[in-house]
Protein backbone atom coordinates (compact mmCIF):
# COMPACT_ATOMS: atom_id res chain seq x y z
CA UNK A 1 28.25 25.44 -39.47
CA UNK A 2 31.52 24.61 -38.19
CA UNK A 3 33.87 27.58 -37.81
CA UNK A 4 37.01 25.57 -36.35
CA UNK A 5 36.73 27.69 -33.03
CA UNK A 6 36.17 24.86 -29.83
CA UNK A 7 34.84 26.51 -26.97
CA UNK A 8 33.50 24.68 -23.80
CA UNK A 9 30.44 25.94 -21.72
CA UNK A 10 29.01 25.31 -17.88
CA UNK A 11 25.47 25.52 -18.30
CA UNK A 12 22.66 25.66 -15.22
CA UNK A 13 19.45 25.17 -16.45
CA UNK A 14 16.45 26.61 -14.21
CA UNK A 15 12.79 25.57 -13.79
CA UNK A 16 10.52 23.10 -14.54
CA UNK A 17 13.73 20.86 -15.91
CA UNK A 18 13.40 17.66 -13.87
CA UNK A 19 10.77 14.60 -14.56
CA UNK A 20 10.39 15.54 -18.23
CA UNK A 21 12.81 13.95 -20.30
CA UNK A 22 15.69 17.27 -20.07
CA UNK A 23 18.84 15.46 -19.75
CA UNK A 24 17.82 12.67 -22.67
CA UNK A 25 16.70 15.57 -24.81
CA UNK A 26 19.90 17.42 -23.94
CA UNK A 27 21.82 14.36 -25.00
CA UNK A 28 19.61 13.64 -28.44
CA UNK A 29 20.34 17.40 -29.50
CA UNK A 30 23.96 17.30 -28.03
CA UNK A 31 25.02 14.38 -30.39
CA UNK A 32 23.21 15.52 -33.26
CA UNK A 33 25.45 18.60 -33.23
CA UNK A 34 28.77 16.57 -32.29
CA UNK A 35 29.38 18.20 -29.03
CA UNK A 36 31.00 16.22 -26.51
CA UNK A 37 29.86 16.50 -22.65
CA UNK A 38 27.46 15.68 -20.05
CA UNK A 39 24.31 16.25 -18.32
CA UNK A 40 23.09 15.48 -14.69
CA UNK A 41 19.90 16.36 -12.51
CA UNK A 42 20.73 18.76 -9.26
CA UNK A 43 19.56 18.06 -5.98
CA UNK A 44 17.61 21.51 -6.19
CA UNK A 45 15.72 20.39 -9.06
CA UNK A 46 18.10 22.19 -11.11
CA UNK A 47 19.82 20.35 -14.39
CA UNK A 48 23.54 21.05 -14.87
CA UNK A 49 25.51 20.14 -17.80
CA UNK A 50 29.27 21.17 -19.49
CA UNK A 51 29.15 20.72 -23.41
CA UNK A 52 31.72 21.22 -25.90
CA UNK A 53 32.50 22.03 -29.68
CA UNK A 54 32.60 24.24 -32.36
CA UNK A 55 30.89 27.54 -31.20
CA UNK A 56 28.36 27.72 -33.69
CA UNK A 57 27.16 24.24 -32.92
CA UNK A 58 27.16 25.45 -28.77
CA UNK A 59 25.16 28.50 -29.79
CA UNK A 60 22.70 25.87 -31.18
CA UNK A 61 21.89 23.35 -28.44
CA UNK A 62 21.75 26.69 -26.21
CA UNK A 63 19.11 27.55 -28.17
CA UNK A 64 17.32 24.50 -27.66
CA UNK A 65 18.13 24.06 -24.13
CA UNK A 66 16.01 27.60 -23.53
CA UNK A 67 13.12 25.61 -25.37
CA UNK A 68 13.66 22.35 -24.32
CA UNK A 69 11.45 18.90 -24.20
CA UNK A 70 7.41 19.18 -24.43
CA UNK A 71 7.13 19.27 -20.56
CA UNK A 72 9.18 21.30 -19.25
CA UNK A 73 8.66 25.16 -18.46
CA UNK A 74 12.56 26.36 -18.67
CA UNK A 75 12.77 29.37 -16.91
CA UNK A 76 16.70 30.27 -16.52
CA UNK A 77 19.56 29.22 -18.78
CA UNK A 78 22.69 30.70 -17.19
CA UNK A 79 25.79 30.04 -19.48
CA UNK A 80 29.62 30.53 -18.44
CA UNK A 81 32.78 29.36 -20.97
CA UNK A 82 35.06 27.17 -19.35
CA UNK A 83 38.23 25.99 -20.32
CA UNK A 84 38.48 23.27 -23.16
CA UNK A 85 38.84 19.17 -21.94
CA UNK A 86 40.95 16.76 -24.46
CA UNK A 87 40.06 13.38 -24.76
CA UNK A 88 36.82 13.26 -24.21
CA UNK A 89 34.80 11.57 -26.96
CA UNK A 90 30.77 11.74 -26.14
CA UNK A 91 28.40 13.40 -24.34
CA UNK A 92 26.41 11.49 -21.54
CA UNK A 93 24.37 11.43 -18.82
CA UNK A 94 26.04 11.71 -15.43
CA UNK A 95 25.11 10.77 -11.74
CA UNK A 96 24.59 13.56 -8.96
């Protein structure tokens, strides 16, 4: 589905996000699509994560992110473009 376009997004996810398995099943779908990125847990029980690639491929895990892993109940998915990062090569889990 590649299109040649990068783009890089901030994404806040919202709701029952935390405890479930989110950031692992952000990662799983992230690398099956080839973005690069990461994902952490918020202290307000919020996950954050910044991911980046081709823009049909972001339009993708967005998708998923709004379903996201058995568990959870997503109830926001607020999405802002950022500037693009070289050099960065996978997409991981991150600390607070």
């Amino acid at each position: 589905m590649a299109n040649g376009e990068t783009i890089r997004a901030h994404i806040v996810v919202s709701g029952m996000v935390q405890g479930v398995g989110y950031r692992y099943f952000t990662v799983r779908n992230a690398m099956k699509l080839g973005l690069t990125g990461w994902v952490r847990n918020l202290m307000n029980g919020d996950v954050e994560l910044e991911a980046q690639g081709d823009r049909g491929d972001m339009a993708m895990l967005i998708s998923q992110l709004k379903l996201g892993p058995q568990w959870s109940r997503v109830e926001r998915v607020k999405v802002s473009e950022v500037p693009v990062l070289e050099g960065e090569t996978d997409f991981r889990v991150r600390g607070y």
